[in-house]
C-alpha atoms as a PDB file:
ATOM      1  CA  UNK A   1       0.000   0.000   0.000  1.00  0.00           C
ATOM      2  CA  UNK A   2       1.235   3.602  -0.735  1.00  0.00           C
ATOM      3  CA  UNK A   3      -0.880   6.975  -0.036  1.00  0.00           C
ATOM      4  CA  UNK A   4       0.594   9.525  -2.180  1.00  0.00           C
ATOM      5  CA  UNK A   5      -0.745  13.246  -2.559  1.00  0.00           C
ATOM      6  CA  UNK A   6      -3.865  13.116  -4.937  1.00  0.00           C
ATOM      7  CA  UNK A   7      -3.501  15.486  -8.616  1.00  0.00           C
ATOM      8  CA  UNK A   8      -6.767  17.116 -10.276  1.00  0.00           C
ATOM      9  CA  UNK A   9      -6.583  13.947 -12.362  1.00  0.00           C
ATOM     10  CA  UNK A  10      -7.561  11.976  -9.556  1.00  0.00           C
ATOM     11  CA  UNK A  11     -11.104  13.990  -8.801  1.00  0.00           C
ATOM     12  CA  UNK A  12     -13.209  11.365 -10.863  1.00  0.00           C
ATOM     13  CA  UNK A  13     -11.808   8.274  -8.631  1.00  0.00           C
ATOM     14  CA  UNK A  14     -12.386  10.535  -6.012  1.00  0.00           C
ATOM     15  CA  UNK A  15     -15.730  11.099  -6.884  1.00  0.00           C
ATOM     16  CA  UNK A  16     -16.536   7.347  -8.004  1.00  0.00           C
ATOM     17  CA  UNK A  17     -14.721   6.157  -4.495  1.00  0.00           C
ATOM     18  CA  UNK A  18     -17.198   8.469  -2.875  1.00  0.00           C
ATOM     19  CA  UNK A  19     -20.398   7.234  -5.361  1.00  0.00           C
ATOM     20  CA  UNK A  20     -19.380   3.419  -4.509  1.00  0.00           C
ATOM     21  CA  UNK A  21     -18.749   4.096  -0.801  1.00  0.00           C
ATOM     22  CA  UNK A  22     -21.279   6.448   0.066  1.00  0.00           C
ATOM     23  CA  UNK A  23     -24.548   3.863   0.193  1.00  0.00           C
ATOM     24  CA  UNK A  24     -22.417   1.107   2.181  1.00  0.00           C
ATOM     25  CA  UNK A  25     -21.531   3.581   4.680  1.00  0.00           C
ATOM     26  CA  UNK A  26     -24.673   5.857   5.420  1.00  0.00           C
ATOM     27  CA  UNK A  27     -27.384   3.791   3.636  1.00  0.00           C
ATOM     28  CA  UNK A  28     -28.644   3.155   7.407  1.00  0.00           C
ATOM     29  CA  UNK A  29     -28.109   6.938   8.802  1.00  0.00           C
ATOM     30  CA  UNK A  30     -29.591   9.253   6.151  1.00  0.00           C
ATOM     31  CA  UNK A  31     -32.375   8.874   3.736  1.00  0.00           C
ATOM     32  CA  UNK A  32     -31.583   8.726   0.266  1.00  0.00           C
ATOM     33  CA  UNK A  33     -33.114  12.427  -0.604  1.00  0.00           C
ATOM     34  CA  UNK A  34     -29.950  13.298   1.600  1.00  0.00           C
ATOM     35  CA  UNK A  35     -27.500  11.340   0.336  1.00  0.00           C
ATOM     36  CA  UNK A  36     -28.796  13.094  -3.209  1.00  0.00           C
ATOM     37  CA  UNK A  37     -28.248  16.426  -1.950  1.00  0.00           C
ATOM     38  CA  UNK A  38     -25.014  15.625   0.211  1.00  0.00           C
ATOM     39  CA  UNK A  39     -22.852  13.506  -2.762  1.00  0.00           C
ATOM     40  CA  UNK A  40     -22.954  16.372  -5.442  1.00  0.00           C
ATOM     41  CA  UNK A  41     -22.474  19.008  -2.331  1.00  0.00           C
ATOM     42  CA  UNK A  42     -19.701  17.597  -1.239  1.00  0.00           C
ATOM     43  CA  UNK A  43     -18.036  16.403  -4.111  1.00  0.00           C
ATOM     44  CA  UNK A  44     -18.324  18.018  -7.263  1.00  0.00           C
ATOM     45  CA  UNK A  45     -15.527  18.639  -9.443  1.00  0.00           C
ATOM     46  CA  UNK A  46     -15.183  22.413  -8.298  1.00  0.00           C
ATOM     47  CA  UNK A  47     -15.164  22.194  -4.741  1.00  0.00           C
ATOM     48  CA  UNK A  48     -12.415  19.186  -4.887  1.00  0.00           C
ATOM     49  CA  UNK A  49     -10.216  20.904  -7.171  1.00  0.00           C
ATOM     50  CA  UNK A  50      -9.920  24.036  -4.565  1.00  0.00           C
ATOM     51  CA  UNK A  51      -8.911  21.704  -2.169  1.00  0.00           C
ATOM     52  CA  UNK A  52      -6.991  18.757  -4.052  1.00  0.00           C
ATOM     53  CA  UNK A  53      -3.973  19.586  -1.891  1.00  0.00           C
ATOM     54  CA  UNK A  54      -5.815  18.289   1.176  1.00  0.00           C
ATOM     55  CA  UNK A  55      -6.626  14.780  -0.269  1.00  0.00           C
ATOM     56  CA  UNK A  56      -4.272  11.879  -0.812  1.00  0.00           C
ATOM     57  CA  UNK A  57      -4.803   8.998  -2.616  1.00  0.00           C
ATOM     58  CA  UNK A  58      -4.655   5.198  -1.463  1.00  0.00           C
ATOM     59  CA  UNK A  59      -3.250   2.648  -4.187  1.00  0.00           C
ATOM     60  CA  UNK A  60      -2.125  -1.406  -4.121  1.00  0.00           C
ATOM     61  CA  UNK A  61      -0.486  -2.146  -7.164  1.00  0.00           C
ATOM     62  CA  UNK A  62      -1.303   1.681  -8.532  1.00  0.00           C
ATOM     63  CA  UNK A  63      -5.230   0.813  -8.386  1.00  0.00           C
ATOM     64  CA  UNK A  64      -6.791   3.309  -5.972  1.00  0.00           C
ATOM     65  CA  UNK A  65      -8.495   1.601  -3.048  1.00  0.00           C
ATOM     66  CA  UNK A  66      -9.486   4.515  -0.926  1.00  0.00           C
ATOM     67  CA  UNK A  67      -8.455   8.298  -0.172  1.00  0.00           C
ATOM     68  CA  UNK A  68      -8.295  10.728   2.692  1.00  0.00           C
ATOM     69  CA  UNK A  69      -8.284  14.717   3.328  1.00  0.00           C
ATOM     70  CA  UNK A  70      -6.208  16.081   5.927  1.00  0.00           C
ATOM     71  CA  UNK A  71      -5.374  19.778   6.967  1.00  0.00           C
ATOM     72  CA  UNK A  72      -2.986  21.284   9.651  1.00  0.00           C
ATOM     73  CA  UNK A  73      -5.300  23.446  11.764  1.00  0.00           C
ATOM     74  CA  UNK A  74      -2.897  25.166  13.132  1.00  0.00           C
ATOM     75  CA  UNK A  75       0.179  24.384  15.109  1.00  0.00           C
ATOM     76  CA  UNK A  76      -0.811  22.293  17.205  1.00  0.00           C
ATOM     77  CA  UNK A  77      -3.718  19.991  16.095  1.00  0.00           C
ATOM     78  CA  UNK A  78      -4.666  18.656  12.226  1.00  0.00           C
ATOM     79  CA  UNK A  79      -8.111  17.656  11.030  1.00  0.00           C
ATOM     80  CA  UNK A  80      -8.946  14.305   8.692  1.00  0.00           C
ATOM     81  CA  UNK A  81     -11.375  15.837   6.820  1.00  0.00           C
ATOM     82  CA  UNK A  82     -12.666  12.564   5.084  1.00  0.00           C
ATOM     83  CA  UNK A  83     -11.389   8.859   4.902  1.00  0.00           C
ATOM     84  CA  UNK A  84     -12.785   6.557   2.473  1.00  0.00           C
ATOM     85  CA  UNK A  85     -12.064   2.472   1.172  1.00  0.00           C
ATOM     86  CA  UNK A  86     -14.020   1.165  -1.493  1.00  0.00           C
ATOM     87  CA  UNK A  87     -15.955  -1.356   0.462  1.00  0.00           C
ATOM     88  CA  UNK A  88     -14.553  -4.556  -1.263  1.00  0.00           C
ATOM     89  CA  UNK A  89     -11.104  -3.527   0.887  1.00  0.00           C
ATOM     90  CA  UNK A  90     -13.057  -2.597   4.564  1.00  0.00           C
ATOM     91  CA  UNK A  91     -11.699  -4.890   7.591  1.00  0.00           C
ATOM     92  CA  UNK A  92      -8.466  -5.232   5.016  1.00  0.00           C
ATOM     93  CA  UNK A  93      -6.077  -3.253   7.009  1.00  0.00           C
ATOM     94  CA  UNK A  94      -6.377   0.106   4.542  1.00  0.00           C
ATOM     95  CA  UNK A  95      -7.801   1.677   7.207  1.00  0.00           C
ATOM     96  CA  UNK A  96      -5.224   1.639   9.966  1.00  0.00           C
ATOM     97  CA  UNK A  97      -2.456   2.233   7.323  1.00  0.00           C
ATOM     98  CA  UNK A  98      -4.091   5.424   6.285  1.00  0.00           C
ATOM     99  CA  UNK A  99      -4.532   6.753  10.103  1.00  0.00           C
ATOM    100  CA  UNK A 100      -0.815   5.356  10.604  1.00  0.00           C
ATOM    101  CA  UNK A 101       0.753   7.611   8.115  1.00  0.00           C
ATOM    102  CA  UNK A 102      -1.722  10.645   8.307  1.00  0.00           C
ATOM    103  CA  UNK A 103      -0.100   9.943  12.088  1.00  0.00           C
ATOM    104  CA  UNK A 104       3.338  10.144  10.745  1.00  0.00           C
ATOM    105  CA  UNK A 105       3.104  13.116   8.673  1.00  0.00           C
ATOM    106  CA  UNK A 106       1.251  14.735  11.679  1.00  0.00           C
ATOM    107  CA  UNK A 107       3.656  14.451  14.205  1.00  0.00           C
ATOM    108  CA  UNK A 108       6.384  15.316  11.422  1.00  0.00           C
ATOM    109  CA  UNK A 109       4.863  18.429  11.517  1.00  0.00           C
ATOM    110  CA  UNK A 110       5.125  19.054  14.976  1.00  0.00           C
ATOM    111  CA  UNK A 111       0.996  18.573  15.779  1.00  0.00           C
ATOM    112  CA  UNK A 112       0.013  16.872  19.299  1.00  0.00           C
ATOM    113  CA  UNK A 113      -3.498  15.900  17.981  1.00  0.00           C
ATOM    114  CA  UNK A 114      -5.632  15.026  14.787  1.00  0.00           C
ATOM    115  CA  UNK A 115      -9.777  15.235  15.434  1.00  0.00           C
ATOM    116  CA  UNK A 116     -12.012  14.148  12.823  1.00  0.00           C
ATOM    117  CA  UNK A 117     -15.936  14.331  12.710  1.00  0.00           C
ATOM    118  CA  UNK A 118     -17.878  11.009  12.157  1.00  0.00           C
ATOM    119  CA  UNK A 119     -21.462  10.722  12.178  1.00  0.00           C
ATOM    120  CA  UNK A 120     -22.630   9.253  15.512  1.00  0.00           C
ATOM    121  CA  UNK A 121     -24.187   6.016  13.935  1.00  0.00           C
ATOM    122  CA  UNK A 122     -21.503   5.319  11.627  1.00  0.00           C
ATOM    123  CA  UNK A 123     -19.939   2.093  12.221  1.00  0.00           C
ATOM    124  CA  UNK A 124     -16.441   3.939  11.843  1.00  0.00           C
ATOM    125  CA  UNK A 125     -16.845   5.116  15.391  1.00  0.00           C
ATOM    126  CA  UNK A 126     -15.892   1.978  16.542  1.00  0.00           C
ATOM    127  CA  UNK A 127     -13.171   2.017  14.467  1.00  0.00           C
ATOM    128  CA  UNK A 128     -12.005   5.050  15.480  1.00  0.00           C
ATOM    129  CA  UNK A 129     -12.171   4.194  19.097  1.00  0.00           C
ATOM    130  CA  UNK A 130      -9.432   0.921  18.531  1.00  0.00           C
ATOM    131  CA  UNK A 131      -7.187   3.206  16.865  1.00  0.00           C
ATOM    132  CA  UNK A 132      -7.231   5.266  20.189  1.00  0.00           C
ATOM    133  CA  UNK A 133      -9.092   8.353  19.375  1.00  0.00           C
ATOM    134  CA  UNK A 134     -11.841   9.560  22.174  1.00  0.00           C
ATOM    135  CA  UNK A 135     -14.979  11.291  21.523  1.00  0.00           C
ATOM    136  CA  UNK A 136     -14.229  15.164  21.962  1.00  0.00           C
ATOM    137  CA  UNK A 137     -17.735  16.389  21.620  1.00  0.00           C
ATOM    138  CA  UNK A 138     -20.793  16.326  19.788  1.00  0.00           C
ATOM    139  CA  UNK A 139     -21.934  18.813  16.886  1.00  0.00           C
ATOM    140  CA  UNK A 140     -24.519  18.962  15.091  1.00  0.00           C
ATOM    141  CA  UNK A 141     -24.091  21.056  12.213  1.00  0.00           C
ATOM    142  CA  UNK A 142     -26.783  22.550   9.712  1.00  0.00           C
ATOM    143  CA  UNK A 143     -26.087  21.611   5.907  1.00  0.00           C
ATOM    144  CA  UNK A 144     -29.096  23.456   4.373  1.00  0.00           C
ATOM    145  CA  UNK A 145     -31.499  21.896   2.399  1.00  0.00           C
ATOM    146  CA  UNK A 146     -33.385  20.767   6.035  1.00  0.00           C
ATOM    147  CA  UNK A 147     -30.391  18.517   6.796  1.00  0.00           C
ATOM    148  CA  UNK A 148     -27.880  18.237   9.590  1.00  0.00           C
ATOM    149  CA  UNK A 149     -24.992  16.355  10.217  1.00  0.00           C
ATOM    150  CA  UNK A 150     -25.106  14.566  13.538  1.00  0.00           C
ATOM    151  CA  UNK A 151     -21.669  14.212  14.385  1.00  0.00           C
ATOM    152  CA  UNK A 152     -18.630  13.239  17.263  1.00  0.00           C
ATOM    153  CA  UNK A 153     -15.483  15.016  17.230  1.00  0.00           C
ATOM    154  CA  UNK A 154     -13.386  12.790  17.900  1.00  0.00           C
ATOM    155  CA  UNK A 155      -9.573  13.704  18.955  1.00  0.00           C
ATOM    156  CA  UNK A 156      -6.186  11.335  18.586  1.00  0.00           C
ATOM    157  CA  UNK A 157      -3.433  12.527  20.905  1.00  0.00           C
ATOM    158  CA  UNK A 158      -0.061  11.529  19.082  1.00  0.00           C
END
């Protein structure tokens, strides 16, 4: 496995990572009105391109498996924005390597803590939790359209 920084020529396996993943993930949580109004907010072509320096791409063998987005908040503390496997590679270890290196490059830049938001009935909480993060807080956070996201914040002390 290798997660190398993602190019604009990577937004359409971002986007069909995202497409394949989304369902799997949320089908549960949020109805699929939402999901239709969440998918094209969050990642159309536009708003990843502004912020393709965030996003890194997982690959085996040069096939992208997954991809995350992570930001240094500021100089202490980083945020993973997003982490997503397609779900033929969940429970496969692609996971833990991508918190393992966003780890790495986290304390290589000097940051005591990465927090990430995860919807409270996502399955990825639990997830979270073995890989030693706590739950920080809990948000909920208006998205328009009539929607929130009900979220943890969820911190990992490096």
């Amino acid at each position: 496995m290798i997660l190398r920084k993602a190019t604009l020529e990577d937004i359409p396996t971002i986007q069909e990572i995202a497409e394949e993943a989304w369902r799997p993930t949320y089908g549960h949580i949020l109805t699929e009105e939402q999901t239709l109004y969440m998918i094209p907010m969050m990642y159309n072509t536009e708003l990843i391109s502004s912020q393709i320096e965030l996003f890194s791409m997982l690959e085996v063998d040069t096939k992208a498996i997954g991809y995350c987005a992570f930001e240094q908040l500021n100089e202490t503390e980083g945020k993973l924005h997003k982490l997503y496997l397609r779900p033929s590679v969940k429970q496969k270890g692609a996971g833990t390597y991508i918190i393992n290196e966003i780890s790495t490059q986290a304390r290589a830049l000097g940051l005591e803590s990465i927090i990430l938001n995860v919807n409270k009935y996502n399955s990825a909480v639990d997830f979270y939790l073995k890989k030693g993060f706590t739950k920080d807080r809990e948000m909920i956070l208006d998205i328009g359209n009539g929607y929130v996201m009900d979220d943890y914040v969820m911190r990992l002390k490096l």
